[in-house]
N, C-alpha and C. Protein backbone atom coordinates (compact mmCIF):
# COMPACT_ATOMS: atom_id res chain seq x y z
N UNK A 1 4.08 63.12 64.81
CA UNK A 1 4.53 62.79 66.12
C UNK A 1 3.77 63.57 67.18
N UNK A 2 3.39 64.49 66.68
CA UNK A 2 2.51 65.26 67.77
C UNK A 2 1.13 64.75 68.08
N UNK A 3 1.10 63.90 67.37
CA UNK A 3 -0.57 63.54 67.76
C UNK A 3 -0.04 62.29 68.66
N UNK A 4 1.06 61.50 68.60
CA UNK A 4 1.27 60.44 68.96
C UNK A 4 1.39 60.94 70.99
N UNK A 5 1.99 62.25 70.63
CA UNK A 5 2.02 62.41 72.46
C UNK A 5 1.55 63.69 72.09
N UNK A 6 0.05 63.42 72.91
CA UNK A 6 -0.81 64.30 72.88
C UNK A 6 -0.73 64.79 74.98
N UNK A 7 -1.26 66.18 75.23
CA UNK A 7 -1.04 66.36 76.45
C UNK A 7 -1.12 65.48 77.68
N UNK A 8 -1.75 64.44 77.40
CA UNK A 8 -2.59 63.48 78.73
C UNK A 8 -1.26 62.65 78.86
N UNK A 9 -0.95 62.40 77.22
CA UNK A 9 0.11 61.23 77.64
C UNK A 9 1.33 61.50 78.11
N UNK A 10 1.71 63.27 77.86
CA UNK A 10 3.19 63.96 78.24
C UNK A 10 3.05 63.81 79.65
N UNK A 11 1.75 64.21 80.36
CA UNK A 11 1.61 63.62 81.81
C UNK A 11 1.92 62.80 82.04
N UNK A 12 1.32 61.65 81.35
CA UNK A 12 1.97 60.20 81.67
C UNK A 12 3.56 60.28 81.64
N UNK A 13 4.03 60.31 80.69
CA UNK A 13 5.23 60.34 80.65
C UNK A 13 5.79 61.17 81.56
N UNK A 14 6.11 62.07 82.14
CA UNK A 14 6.29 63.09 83.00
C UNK A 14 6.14 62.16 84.58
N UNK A 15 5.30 62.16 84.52
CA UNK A 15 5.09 61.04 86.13
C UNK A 15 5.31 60.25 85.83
N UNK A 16 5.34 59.64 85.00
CA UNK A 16 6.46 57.95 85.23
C UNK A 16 7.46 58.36 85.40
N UNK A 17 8.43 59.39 84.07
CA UNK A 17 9.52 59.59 84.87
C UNK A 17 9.96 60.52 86.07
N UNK A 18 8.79 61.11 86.73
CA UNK A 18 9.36 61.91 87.98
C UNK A 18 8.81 60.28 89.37
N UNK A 19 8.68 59.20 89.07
CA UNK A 19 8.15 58.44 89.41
C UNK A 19 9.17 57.20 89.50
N UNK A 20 10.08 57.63 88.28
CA UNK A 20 11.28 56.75 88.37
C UNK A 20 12.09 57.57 88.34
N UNK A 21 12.61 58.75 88.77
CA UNK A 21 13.34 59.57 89.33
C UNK A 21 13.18 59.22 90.98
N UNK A 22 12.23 59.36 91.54
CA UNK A 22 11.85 59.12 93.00
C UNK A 22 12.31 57.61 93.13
N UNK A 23 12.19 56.61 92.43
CA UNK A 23 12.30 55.33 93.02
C UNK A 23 14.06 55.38 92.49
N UNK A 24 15.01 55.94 91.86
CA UNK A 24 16.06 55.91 92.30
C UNK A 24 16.36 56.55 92.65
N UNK A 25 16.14 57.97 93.70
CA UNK A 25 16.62 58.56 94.64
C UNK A 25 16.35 57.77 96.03
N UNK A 26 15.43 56.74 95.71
CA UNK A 26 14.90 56.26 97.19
C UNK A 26 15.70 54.72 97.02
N UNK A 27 15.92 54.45 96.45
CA UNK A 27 16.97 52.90 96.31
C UNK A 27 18.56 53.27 96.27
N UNK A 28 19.37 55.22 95.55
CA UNK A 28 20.64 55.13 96.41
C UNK A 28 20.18 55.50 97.69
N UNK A 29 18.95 56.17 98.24
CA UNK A 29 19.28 56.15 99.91
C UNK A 29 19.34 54.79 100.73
N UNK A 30 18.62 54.22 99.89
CA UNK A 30 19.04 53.08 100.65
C UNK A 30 20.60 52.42 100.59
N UNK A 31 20.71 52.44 99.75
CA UNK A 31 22.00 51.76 99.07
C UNK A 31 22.99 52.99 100.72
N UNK A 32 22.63 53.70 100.09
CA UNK A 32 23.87 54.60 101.57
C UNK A 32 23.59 54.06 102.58
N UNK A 33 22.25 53.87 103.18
CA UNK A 33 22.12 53.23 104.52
C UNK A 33 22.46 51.69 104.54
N UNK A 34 22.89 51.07 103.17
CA UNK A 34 23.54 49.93 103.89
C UNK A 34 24.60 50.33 104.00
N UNK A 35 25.25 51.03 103.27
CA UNK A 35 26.86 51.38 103.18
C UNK A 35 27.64 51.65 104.54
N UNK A 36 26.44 52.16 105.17
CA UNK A 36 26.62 52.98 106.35
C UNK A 36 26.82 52.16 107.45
N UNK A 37 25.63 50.93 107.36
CA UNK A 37 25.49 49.87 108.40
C UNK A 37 26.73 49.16 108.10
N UNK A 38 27.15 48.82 106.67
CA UNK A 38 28.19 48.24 106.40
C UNK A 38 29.59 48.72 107.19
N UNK A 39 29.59 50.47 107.00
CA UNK A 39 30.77 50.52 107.91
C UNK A 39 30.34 50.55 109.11
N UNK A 40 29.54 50.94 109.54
CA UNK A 40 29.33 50.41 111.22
C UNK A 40 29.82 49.12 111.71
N UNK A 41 29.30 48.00 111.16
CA UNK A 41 29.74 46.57 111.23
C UNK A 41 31.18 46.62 111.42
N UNK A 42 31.45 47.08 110.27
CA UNK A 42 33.19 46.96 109.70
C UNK A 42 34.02 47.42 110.88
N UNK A 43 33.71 48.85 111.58
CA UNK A 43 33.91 49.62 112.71
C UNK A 43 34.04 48.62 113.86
N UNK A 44 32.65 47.88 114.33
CA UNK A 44 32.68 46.98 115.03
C UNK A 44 33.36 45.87 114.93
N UNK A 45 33.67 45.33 113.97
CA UNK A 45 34.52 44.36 114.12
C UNK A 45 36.11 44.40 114.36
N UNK A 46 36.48 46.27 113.43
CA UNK A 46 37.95 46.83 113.93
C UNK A 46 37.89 46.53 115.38
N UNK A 47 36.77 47.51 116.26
CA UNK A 47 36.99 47.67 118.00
C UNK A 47 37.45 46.23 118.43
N UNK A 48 36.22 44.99 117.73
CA UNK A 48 36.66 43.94 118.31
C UNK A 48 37.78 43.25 117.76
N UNK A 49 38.44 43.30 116.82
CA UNK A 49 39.63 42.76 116.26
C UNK A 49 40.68 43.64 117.28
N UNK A 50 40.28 44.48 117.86
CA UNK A 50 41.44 45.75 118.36
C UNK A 50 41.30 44.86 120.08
N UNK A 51 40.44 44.87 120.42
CA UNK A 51 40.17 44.19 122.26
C UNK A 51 40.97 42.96 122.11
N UNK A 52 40.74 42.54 121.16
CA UNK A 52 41.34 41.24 121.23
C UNK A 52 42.90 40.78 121.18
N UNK A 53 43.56 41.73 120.39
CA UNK A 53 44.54 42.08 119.88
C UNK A 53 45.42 42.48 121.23
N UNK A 54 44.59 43.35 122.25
CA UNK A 54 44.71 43.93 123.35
C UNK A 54 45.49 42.64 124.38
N UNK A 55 44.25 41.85 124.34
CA UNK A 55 44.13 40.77 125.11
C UNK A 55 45.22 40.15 125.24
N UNK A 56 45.41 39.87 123.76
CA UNK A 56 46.55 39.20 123.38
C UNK A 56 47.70 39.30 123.86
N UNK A 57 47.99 40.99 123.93
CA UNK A 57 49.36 41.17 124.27
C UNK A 57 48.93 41.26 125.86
N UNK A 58 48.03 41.67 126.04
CA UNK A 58 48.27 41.50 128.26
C UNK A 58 48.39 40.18 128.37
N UNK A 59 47.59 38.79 127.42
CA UNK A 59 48.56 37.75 128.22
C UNK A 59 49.31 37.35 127.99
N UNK A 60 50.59 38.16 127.15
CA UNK A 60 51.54 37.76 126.82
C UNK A 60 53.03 38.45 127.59
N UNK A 61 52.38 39.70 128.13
CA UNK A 61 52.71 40.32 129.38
C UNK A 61 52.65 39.91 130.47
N UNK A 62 51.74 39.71 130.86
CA UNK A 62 51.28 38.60 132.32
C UNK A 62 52.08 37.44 132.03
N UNK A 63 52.13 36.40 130.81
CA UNK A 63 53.38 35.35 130.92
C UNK A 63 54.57 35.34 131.20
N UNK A 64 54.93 36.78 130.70
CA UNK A 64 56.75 37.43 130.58
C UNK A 64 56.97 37.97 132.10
N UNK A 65 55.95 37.92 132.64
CA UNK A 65 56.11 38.74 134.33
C UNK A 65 56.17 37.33 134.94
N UNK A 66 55.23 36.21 134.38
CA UNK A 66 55.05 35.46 135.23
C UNK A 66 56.91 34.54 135.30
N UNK A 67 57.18 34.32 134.15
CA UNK A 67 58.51 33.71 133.87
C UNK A 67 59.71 34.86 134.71
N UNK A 68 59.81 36.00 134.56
CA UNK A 68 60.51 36.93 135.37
C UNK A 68 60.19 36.99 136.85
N UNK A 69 59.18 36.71 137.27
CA UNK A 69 59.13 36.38 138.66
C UNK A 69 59.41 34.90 138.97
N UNK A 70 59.78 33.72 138.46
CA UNK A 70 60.44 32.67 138.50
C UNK A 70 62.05 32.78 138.53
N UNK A 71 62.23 33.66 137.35
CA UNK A 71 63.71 33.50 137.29
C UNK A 71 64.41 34.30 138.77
N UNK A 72 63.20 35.59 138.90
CA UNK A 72 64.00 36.06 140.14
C UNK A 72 63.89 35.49 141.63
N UNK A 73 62.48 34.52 141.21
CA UNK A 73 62.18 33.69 142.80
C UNK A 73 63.97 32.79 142.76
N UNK A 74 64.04 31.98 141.68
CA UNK A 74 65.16 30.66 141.78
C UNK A 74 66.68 31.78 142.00
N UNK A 75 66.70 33.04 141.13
CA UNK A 75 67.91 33.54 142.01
C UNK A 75 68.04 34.00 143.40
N UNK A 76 66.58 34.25 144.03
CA UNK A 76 67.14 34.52 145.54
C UNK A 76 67.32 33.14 145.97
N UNK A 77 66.64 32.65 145.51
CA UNK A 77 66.61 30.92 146.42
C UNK A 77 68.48 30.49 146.21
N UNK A 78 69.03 30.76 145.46
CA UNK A 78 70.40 30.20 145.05
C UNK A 78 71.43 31.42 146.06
N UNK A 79 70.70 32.71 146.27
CA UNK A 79 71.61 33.72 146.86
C UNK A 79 71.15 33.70 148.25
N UNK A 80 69.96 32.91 148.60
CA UNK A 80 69.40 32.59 149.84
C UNK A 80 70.19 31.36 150.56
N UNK A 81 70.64 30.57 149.67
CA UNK A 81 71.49 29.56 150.00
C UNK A 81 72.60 29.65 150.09
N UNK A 82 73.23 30.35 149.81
CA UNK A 82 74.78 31.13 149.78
C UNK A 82 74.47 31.95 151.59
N UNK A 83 73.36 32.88 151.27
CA UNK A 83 73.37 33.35 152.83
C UNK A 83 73.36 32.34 154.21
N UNK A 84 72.76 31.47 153.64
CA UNK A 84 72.59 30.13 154.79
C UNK A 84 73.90 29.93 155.15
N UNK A 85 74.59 29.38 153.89
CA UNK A 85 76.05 28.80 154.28
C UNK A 85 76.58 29.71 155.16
N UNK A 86 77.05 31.05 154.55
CA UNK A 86 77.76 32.47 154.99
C UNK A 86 77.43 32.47 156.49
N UNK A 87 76.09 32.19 156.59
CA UNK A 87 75.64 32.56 158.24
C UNK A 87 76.08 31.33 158.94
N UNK A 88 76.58 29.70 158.52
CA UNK A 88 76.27 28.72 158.83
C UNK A 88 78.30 29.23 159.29
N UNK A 89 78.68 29.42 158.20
CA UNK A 89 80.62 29.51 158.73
C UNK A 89 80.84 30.60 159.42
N UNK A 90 80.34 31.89 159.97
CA UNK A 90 79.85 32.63 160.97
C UNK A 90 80.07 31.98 162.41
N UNK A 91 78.80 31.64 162.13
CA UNK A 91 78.63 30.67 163.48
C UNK A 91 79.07 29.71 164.21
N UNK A 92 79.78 28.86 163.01
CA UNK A 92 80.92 28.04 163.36
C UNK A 92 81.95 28.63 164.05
N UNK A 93 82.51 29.95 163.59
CA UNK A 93 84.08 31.08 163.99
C UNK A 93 83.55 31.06 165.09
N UNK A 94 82.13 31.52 165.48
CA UNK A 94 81.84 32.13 166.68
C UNK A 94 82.35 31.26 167.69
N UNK A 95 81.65 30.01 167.49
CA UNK A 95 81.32 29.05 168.15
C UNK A 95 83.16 28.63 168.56
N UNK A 96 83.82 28.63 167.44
CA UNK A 96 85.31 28.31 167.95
C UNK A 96 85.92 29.14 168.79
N UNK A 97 85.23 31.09 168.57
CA UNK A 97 86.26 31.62 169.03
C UNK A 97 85.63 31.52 170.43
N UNK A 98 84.69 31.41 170.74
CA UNK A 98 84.17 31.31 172.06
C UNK A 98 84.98 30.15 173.03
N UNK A 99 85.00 28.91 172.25
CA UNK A 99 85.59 27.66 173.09
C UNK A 99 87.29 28.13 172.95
N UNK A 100 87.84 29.13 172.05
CA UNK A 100 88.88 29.17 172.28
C UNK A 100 88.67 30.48 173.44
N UNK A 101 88.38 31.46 173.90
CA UNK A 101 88.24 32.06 174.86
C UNK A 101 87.74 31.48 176.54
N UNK A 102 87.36 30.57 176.35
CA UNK A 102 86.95 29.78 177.64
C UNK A 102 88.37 28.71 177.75
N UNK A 103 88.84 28.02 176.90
CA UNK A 103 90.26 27.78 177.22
C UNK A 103 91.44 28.49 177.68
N UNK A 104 91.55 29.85 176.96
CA UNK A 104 92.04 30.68 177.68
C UNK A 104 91.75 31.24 179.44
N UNK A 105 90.74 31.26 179.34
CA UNK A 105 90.21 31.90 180.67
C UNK A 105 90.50 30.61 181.42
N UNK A 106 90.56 29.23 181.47
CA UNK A 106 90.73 28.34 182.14
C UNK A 106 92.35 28.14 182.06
N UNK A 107 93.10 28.37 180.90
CA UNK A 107 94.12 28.42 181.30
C UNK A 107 95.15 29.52 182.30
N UNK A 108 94.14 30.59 182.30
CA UNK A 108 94.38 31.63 182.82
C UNK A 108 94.56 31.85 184.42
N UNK A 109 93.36 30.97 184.84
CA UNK A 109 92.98 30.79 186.00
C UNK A 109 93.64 29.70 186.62
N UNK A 110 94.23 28.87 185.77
CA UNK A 110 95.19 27.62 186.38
C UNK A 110 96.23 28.19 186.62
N UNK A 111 96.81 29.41 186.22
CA UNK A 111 98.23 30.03 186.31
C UNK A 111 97.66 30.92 187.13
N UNK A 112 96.88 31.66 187.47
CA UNK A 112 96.89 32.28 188.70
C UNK A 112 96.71 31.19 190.15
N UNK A 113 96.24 30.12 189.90
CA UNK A 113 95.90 29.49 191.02
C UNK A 113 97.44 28.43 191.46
N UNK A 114 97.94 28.13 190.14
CA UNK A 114 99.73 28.06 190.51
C UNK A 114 100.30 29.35 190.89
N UNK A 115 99.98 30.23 190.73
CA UNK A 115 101.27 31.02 191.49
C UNK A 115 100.90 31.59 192.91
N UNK A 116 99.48 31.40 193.24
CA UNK A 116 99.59 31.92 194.46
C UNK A 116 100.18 30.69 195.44
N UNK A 117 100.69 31.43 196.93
CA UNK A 117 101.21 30.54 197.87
C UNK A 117 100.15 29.76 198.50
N UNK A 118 100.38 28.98 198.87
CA UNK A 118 99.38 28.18 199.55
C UNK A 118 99.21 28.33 201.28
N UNK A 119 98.34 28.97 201.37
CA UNK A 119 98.08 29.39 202.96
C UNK A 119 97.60 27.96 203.65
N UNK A 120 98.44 27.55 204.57
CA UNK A 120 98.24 26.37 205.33
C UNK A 120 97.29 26.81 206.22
N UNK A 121 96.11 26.99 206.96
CA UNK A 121 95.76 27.14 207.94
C UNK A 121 96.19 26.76 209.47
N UNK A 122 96.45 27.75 210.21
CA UNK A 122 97.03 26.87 211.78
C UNK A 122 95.87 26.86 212.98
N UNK A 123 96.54 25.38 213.41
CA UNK A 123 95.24 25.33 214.21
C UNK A 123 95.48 25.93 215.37
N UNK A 124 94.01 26.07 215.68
CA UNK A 124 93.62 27.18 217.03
C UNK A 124 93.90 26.29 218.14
């Protein structure tokens, strides 16, 4: 067996395998640098699965505001209409107690103008 690997060829052998030692230290680095790009990607697609996700719920927020500013527009409008009336039977009292105060004052003035005497004027 010793003649069969004689020094030239232990070289050989020796650099092939420090030769295929090097070509798989240089194929897992690669293998890591996809791994790597792989989670990068993966990363990137979390952020964008995450924005979106985001999105999602602001317009689902913005809908729930938009429906809550409806419900509270149609309750003033219903408590806006209640104020109308309220101000509308107001105004009516007013309006009566006023014509009932000008009846008074006219009845008032008819009884002072019956009880005074009536000055005849005499002629000059």
């Amino acid at each position: 067996m010793k003649l069969l690997f004689n020094s030239q060829t232990r070289k050989g052998i020796k650099g092939y395998i420090l030769m295929l030692s090097w070509g798989c230290l240089l194929i897992s680095t690669c293998t890591l640098a996809s791994d790597k790009q792989t989670l990068i990607q993966k990363a990137d697609g979390a952020r964008e699965q995450s924005r979106e996700i985001e999105q999602d719920q602001l317009q689902k927020a913005r809908d729930a505001a938009g429906e809550t500013q409806a419900r509270e527009k149609e309750l003033y409008n219903k408590m806006h209409a209640n104020d109308w009336e309220a101000k509308q039977m107001k105004k009516a009292k007013q309006q009566f107690n006023e014509r009932e105060s000008r009846e008074d004052k006219y009845l008032r003035e008819a009884r002072q103008a019956a009880s005074k005497e009536r000055k005849i004027p005499k002629p000059i």
